[in-house]
N, C-alpha and C. Protein backbone atom coordinates (compact mmCIF):
# COMPACT_ATOMS: atom_id res chain seq x y z
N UNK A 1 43.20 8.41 -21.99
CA UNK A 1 43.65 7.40 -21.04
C UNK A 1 43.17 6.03 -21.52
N UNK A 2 44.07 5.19 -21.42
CA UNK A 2 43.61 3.68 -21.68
C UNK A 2 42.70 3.05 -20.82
N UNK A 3 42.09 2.22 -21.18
CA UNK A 3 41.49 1.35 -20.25
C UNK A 3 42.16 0.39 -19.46
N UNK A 4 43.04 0.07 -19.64
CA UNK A 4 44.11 -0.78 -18.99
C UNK A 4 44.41 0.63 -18.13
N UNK A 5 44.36 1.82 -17.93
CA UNK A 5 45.17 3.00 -16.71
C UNK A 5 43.89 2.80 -15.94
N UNK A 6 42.78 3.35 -16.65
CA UNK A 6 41.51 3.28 -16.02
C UNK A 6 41.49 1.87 -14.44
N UNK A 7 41.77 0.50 -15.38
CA UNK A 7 41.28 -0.23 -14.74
C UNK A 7 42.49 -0.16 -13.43
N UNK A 8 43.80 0.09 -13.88
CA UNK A 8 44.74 0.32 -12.83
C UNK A 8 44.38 1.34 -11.65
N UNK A 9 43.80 2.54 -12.11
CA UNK A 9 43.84 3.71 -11.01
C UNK A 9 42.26 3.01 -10.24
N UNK A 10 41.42 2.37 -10.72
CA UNK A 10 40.15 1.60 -9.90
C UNK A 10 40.65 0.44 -9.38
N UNK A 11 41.66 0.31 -9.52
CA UNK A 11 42.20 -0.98 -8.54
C UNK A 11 43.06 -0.54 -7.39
N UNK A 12 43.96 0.68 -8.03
CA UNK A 12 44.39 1.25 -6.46
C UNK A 12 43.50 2.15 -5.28
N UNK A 13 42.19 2.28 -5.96
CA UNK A 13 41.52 3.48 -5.28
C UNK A 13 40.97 2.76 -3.90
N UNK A 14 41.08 3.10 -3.27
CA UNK A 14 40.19 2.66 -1.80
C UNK A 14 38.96 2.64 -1.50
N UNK A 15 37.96 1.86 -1.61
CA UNK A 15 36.15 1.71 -1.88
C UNK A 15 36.24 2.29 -0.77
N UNK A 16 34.88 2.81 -0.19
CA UNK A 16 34.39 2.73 1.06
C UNK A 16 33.59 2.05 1.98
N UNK A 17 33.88 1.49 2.78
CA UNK A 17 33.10 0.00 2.74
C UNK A 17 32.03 -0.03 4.10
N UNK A 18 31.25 -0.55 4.26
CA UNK A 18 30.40 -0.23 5.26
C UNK A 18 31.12 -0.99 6.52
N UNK A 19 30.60 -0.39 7.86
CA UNK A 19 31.31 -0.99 8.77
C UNK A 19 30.68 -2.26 9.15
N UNK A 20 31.62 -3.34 9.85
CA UNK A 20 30.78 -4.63 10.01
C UNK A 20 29.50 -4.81 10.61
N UNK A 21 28.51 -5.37 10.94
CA UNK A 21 27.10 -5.07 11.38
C UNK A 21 27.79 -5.75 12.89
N UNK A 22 27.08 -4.99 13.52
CA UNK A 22 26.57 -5.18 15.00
C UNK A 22 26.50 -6.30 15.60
N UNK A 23 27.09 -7.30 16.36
CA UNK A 23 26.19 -8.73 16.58
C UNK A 23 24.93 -8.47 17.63
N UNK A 24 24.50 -7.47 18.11
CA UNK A 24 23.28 -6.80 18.42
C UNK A 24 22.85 -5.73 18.07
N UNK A 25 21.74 -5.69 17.01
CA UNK A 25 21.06 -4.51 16.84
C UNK A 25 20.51 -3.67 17.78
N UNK A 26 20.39 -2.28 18.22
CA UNK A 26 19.94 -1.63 19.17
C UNK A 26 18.58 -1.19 18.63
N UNK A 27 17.37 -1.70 18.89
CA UNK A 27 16.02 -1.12 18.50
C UNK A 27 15.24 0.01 18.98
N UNK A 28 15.10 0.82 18.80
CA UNK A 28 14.37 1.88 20.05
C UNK A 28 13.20 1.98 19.03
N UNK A 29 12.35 2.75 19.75
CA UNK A 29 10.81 3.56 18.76
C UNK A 29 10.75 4.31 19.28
N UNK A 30 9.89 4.91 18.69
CA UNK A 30 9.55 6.40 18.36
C UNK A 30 8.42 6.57 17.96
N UNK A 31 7.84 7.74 17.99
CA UNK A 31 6.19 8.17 18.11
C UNK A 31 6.34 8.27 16.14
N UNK A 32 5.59 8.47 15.18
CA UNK A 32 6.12 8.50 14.34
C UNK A 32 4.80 10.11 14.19
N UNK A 33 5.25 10.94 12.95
CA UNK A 33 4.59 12.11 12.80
C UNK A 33 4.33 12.00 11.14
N UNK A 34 3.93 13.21 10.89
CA UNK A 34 3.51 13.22 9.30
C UNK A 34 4.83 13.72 8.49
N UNK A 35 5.85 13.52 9.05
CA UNK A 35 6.77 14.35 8.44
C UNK A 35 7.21 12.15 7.98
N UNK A 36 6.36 11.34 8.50
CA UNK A 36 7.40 9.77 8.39
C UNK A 36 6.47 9.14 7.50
N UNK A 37 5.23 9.89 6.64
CA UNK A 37 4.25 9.44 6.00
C UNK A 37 5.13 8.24 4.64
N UNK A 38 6.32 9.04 4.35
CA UNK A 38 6.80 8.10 3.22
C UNK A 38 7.48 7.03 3.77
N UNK A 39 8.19 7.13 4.80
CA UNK A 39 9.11 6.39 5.24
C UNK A 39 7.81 5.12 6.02
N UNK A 40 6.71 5.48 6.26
CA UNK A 40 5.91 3.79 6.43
C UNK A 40 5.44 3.71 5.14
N UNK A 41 5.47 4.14 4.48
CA UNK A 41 4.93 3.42 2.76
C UNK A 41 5.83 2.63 2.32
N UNK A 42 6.96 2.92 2.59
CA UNK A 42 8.09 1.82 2.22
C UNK A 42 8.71 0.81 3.14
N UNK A 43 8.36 1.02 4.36
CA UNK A 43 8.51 0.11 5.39
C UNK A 43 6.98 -0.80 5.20
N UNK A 44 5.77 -0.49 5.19
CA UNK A 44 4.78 -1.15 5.15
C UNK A 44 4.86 -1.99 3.75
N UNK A 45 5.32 -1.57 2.90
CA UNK A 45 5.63 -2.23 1.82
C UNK A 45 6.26 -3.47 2.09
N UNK A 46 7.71 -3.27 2.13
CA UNK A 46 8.71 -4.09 2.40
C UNK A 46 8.35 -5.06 3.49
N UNK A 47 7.57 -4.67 4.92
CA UNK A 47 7.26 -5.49 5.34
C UNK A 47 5.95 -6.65 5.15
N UNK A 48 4.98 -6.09 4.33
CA UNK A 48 3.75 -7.00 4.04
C UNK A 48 4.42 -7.86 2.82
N UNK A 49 5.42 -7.17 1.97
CA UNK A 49 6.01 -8.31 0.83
C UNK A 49 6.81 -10.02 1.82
N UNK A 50 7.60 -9.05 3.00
CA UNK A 50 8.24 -10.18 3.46
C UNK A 50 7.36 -11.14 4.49
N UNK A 51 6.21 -10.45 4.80
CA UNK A 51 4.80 -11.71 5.82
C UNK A 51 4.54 -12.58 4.66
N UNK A 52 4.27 -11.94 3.83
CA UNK A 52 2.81 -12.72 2.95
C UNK A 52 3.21 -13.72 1.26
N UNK A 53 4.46 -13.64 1.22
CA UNK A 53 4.99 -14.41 -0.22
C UNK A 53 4.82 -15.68 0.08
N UNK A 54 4.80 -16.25 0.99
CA UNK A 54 3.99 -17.84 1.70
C UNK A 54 2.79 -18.12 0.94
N UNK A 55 1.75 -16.52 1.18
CA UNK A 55 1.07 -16.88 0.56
C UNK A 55 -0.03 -16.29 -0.45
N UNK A 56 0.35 -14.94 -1.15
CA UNK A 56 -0.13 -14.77 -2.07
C UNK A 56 0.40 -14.68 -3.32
N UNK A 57 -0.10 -14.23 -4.18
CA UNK A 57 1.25 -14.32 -5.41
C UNK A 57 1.75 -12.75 -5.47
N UNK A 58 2.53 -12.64 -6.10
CA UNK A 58 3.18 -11.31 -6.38
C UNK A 58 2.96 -10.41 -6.72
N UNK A 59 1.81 -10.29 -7.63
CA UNK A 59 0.88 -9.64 -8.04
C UNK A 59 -0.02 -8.90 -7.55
N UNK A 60 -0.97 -10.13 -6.95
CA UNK A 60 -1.73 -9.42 -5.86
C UNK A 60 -0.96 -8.65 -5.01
N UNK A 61 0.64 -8.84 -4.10
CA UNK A 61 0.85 -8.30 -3.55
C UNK A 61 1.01 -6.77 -3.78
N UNK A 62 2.04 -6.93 -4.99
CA UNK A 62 1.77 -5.52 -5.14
C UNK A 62 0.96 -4.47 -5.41
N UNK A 63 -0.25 -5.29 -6.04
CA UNK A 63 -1.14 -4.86 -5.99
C UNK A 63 -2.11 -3.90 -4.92
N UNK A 64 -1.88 -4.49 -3.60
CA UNK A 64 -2.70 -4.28 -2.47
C UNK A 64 -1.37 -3.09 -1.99
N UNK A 65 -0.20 -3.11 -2.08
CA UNK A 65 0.72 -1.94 -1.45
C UNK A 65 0.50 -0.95 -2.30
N UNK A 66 0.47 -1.06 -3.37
CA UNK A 66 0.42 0.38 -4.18
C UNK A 66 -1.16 1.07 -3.73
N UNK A 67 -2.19 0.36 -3.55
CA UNK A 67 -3.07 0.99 -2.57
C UNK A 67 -3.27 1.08 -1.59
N UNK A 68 -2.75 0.50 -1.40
CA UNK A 68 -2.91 0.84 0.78
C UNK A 68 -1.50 1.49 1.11
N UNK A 69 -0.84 0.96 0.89
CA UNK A 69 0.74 1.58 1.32
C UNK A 69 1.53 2.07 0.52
N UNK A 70 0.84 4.04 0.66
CA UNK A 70 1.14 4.46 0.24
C UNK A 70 1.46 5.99 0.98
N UNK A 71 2.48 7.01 0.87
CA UNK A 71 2.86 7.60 1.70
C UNK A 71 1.67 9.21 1.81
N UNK A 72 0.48 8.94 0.94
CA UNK A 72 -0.98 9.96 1.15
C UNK A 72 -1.48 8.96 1.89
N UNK A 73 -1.79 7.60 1.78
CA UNK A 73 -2.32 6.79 2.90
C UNK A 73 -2.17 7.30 4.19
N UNK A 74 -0.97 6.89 4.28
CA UNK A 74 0.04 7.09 5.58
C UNK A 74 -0.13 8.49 6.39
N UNK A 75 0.11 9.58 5.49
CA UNK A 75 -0.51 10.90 5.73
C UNK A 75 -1.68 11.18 6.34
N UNK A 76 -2.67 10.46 5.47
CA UNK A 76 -3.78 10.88 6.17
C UNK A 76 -4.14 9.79 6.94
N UNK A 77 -3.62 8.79 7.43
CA UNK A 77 -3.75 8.27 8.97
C UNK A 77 -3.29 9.22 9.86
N UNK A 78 -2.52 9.71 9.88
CA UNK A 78 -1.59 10.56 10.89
C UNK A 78 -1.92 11.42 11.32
N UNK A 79 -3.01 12.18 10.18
CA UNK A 79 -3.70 13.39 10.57
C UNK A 79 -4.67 13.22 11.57
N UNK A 80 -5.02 12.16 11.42
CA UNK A 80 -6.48 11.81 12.43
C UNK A 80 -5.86 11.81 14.06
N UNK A 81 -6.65 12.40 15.05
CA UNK A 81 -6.22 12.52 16.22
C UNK A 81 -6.45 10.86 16.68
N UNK A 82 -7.52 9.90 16.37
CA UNK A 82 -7.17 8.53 16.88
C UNK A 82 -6.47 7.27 16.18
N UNK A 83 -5.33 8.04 15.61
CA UNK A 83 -4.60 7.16 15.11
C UNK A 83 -3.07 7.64 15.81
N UNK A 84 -2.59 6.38 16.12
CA UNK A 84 -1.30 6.58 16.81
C UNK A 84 -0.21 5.25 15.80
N UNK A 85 1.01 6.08 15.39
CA UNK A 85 1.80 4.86 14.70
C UNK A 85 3.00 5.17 15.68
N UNK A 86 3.85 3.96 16.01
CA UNK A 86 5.03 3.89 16.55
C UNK A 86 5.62 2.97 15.47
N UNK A 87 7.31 3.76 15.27
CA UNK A 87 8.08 2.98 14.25
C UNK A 87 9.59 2.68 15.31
N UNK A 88 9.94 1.45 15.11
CA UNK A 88 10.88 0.88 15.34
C UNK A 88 12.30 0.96 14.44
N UNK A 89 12.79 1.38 15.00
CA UNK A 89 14.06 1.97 14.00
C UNK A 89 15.18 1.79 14.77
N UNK A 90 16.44 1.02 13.83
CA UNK A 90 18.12 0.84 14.43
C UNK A 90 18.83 1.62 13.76
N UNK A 91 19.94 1.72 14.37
CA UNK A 91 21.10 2.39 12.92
C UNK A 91 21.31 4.16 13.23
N UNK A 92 20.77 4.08 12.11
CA UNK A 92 20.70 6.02 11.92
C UNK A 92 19.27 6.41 11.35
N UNK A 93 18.13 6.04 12.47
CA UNK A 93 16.93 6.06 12.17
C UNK A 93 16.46 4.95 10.96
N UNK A 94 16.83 3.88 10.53
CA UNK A 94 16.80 3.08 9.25
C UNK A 94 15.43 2.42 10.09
N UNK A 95 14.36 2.31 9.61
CA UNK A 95 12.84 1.75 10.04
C UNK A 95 12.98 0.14 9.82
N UNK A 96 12.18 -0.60 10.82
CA UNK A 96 12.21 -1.93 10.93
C UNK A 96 11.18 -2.50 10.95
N UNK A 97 10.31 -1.88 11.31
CA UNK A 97 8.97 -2.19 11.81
C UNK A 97 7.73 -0.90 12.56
N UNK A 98 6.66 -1.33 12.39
CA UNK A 98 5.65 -0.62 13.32
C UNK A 98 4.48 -1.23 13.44
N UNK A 99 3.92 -0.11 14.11
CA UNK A 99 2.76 -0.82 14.81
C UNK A 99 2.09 0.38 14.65
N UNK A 100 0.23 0.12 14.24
CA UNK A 100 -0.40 1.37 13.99
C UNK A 100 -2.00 0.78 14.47
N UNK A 101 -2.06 1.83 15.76
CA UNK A 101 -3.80 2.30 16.06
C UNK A 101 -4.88 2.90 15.33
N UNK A 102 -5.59 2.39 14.97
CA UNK A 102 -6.73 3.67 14.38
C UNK A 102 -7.96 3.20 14.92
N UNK A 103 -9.24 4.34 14.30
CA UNK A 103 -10.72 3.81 14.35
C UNK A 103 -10.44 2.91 13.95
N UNK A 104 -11.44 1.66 14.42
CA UNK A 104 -11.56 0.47 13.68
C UNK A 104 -12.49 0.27 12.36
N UNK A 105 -11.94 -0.39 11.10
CA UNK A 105 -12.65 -0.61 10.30
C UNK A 105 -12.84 -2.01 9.58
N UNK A 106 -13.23 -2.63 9.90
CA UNK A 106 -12.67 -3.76 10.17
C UNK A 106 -14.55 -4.53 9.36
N UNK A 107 -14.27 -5.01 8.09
CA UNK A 107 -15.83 -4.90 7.57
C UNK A 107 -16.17 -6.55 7.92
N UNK A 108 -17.72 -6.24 8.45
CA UNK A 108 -18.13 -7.40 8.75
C UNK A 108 -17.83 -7.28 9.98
N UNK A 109 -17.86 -6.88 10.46
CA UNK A 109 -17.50 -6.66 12.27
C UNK A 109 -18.69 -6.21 13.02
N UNK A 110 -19.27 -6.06 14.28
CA UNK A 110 -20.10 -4.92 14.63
C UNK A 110 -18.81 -4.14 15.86
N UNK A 111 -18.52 -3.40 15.54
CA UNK A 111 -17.48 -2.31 16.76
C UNK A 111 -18.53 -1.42 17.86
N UNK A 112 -17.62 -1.35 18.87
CA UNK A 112 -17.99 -0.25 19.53
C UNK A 112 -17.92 0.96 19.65
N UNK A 113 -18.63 2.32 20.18
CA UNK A 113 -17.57 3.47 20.36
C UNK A 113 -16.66 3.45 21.06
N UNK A 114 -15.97 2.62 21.70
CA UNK A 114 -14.93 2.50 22.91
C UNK A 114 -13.70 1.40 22.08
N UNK A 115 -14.06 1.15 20.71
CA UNK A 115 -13.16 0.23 20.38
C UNK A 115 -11.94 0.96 19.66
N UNK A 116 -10.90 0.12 19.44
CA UNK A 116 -9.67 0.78 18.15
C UNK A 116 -9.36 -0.37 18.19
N UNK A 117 -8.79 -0.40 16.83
CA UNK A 117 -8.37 -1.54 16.09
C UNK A 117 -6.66 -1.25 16.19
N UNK A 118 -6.06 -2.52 16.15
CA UNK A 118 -4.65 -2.76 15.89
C UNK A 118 -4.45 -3.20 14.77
N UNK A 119 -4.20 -1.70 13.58
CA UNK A 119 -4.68 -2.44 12.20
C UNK A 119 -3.74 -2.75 11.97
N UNK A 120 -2.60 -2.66 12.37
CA UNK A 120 -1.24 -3.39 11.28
C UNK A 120 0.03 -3.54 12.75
N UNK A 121 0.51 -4.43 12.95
CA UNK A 121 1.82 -4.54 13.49
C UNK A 121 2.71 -5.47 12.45
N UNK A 122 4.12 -4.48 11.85
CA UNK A 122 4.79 -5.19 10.80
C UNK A 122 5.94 -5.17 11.31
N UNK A 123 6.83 -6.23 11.21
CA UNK A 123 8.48 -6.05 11.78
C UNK A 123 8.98 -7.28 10.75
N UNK A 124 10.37 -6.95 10.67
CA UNK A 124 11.13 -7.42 9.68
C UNK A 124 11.27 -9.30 10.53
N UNK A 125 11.38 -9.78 10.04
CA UNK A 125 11.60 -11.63 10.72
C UNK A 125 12.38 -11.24 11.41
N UNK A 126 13.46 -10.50 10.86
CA UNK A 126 15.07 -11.15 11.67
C UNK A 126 15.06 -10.08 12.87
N UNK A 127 14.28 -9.17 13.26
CA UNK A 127 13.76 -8.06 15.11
C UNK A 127 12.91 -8.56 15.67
N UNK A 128 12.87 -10.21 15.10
CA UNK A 128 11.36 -10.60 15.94
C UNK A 128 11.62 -11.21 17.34
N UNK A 129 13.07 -12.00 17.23
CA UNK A 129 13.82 -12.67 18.68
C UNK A 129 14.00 -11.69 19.33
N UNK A 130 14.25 -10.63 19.30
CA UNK A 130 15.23 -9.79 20.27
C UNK A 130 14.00 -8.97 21.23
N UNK A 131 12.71 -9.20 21.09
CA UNK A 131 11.50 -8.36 22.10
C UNK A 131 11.14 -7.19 21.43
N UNK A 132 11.78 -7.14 20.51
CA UNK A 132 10.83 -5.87 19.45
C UNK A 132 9.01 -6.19 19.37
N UNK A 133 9.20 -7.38 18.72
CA UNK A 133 7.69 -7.61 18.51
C UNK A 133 6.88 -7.11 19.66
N UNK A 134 7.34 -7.45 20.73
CA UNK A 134 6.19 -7.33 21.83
C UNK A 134 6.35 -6.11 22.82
N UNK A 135 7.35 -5.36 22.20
CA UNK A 135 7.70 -3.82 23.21
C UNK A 135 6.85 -3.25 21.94
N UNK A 136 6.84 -3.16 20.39
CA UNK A 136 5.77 -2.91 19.66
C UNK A 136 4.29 -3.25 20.18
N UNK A 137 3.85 -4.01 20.56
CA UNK A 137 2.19 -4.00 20.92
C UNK A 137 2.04 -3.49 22.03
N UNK A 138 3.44 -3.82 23.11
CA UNK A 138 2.84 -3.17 24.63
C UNK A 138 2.94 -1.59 24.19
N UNK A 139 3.15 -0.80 23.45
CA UNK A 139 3.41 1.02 23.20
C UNK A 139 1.76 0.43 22.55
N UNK A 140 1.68 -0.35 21.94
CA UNK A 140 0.61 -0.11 20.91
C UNK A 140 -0.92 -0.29 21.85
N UNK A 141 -0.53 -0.91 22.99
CA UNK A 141 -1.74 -1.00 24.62
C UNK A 141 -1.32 0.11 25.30
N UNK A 142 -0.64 0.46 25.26
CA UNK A 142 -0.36 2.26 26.36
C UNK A 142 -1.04 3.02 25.71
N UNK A 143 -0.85 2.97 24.14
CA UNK A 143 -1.39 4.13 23.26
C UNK A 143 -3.40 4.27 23.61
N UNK A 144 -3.50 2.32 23.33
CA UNK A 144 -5.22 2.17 23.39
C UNK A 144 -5.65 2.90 24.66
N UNK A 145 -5.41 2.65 25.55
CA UNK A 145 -5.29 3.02 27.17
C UNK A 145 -5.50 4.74 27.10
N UNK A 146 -4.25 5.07 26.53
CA UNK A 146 -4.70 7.03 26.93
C UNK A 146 -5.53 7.08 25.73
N UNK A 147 -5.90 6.69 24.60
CA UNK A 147 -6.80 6.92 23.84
C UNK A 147 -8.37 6.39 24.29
N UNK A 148 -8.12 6.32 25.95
CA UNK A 148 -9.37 5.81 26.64
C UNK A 148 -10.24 5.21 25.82
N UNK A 149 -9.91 3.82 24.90
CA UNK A 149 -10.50 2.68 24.24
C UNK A 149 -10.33 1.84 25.67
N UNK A 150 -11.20 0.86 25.22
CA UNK A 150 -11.79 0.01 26.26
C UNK A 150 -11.45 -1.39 25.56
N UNK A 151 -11.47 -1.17 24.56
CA UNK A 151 -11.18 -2.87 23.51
C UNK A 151 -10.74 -2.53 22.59
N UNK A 152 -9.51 -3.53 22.34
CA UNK A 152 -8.43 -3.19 21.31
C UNK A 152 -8.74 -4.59 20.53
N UNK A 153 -8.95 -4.54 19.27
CA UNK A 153 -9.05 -5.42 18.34
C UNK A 153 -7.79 -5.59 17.21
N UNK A 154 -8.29 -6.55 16.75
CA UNK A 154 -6.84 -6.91 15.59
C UNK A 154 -7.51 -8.30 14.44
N UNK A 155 -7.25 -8.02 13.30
CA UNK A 155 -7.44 -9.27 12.03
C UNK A 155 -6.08 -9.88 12.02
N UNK A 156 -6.12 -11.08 11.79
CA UNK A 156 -4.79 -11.84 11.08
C UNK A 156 -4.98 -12.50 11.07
N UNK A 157 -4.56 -13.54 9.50
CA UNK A 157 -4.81 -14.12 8.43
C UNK A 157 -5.15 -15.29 9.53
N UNK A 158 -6.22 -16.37 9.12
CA UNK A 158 -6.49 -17.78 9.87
C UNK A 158 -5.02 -18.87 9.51
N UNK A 159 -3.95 -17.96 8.76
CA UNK A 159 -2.79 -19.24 8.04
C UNK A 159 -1.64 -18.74 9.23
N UNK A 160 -2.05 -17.89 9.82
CA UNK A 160 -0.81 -17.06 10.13
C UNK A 160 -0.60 -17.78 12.02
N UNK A 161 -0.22 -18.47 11.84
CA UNK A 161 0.24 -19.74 13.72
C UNK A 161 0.57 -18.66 14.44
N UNK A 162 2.05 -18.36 13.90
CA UNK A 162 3.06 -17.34 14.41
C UNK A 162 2.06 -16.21 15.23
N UNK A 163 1.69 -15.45 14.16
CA UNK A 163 0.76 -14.15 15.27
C UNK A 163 -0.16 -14.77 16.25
N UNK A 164 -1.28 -15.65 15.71
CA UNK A 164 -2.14 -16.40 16.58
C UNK A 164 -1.81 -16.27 17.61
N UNK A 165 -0.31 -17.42 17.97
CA UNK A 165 0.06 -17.82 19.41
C UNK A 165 0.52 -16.45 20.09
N UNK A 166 1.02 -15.48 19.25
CA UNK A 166 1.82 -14.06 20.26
C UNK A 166 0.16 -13.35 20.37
N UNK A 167 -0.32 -13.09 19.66
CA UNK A 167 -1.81 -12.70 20.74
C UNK A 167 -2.70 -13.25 21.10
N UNK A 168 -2.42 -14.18 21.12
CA UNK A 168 -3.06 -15.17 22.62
C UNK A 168 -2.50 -15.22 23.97
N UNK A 169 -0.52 -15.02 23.64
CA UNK A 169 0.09 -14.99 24.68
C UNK A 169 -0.50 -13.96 25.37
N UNK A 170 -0.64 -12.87 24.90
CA UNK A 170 -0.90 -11.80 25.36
C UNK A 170 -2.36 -11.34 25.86
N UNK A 171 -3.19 -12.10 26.03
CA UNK A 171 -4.21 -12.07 26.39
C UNK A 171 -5.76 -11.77 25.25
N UNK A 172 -5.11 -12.01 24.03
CA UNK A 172 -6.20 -11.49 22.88
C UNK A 172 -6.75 -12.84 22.83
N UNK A 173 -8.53 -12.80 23.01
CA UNK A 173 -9.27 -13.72 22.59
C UNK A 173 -10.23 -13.81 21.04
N UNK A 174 -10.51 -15.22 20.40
CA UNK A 174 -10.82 -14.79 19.26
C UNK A 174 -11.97 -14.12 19.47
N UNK A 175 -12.85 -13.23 18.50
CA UNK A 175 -14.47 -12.84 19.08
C UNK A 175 -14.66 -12.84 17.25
N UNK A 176 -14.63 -13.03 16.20
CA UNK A 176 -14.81 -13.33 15.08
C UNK A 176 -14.05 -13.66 14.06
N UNK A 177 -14.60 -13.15 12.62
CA UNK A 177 -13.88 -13.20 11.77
C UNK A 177 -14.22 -12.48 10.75
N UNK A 178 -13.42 -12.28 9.02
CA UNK A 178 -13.91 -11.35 8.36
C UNK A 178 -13.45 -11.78 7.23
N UNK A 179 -13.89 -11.27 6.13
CA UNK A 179 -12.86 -11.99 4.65
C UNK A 179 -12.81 -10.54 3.84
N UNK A 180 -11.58 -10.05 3.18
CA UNK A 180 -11.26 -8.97 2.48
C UNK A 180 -10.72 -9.81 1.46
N UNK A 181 -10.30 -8.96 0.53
CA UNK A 181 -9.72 -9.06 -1.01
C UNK A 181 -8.15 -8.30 -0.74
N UNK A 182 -7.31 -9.10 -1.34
CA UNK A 182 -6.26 -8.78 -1.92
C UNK A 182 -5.70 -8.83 -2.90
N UNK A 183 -5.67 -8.16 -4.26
CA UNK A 183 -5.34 -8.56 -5.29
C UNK A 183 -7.18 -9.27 -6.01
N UNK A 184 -6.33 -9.99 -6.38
CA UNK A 184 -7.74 -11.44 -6.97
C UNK A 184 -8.03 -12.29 -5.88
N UNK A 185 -7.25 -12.31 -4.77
CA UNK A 185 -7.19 -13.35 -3.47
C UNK A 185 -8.48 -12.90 -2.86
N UNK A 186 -9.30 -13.68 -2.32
CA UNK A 186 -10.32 -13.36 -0.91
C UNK A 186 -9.51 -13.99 0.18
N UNK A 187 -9.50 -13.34 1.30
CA UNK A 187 -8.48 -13.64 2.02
C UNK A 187 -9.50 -13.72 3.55
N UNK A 188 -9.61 -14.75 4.36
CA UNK A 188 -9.96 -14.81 5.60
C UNK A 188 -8.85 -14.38 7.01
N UNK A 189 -9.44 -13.60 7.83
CA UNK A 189 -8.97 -12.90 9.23
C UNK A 189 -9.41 -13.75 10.74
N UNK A 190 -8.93 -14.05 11.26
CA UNK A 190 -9.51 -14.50 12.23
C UNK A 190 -10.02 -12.63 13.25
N UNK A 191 -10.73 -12.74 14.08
CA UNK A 191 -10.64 -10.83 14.83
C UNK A 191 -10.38 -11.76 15.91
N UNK A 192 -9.22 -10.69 16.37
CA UNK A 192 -8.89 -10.90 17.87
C UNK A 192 -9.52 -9.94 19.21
N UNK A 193 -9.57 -9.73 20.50
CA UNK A 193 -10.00 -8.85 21.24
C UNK A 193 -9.38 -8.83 22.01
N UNK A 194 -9.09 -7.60 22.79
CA UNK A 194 -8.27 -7.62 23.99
C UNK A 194 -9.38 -6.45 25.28
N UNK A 195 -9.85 -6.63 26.13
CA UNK A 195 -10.83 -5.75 26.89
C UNK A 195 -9.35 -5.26 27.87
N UNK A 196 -9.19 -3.27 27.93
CA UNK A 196 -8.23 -2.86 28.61
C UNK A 196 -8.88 -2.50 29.91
């Protein structure tokens, strides 16, 4: 066959084309289990690349996902009975975001036994208007609540306005701070508190 037939029979063939997007996404969540260990390694990925290119370099970033966010990470959060992740997902289960409880570890801190940390809430920019963000933390205060914690804590970056002002809205006061490494970066946290 010629290439000139070739290119003819790929010009009559019919692609399959995706259907137009939604002008509202429908968000729901869901409890997430160990069977979703990969599926937040690549959502935690994707989402700490799209927070943080403001402000670290690329390097470091990937650097810090290939160890932390990774789907044995993820695993063995899940296993632990005080860790609770909820994932936010549209579509046909396609992940957007989550939000994840654990012991707190949080270095440079002094914690309580009554505390858990809000170590990560990640959502894509563009689910942040529509009340995702904040139906994510209120599951992520129901969760602290039956996990009969008494104080829910949280780090984020001293650059970061955006989160600042949404947990403040919400009643989180500062009570310290902490500095970790990312990459080659030393990176400062402001700690937030919330008493349930």
């Amino acid at each position: 066959m010629s290439i000139d037939a070739v290119k003819s029979q790929a010009s009559n063939a019919s692609p399959t084309q995706f259907a137009p997007p939604p002008p509202v996404e429908l968000v729901t969540l869901r409890r997430a289990t160990t069977l979703d260990a990969a599926t937040l390694a690549v959502i935690g990925t994707a989402t700490f690349l799209e927070a943080f290119t403001w402000a670290l370099p690329g390097a470091d970033i990937v650097d810090f996902c290939l160890k932390h966010h990774t789907t044995a990470a993820y695993a063995r959060y899940l296993s632990r009975p005080d860790t609770r992740i909820t994932l936010a997902v549209t579509g046909q289960d396609a992940p957007v975001g989550y939000v994840m409880l654990c012991h707190p570890d949080i270095d440079g801190f002094t914690t309580g036994p009554t505390d858990i940390e809000l170590k990560r809430i990640y959502l894509f920019s563009r689910y942040r208007a529509n009340g995702t963000a904040q139906a994510l933390l209120d599951a992520a205060l129901t969760d602290a609540a039956e996990l009969r914690a008494q104080r829910i804590l949280l780090g984020t970056h001293v650059g970061n306005t955006r989160a600042i002002a949404f947990y403040r809205r919400n009643g989180f006061v500062e009570v310290g701070s902490r500095t970790f490494t990312v990459g080659s970066q030393q990176c400062c946290d402001l700690v937030f508190g919330k008493n349930l």
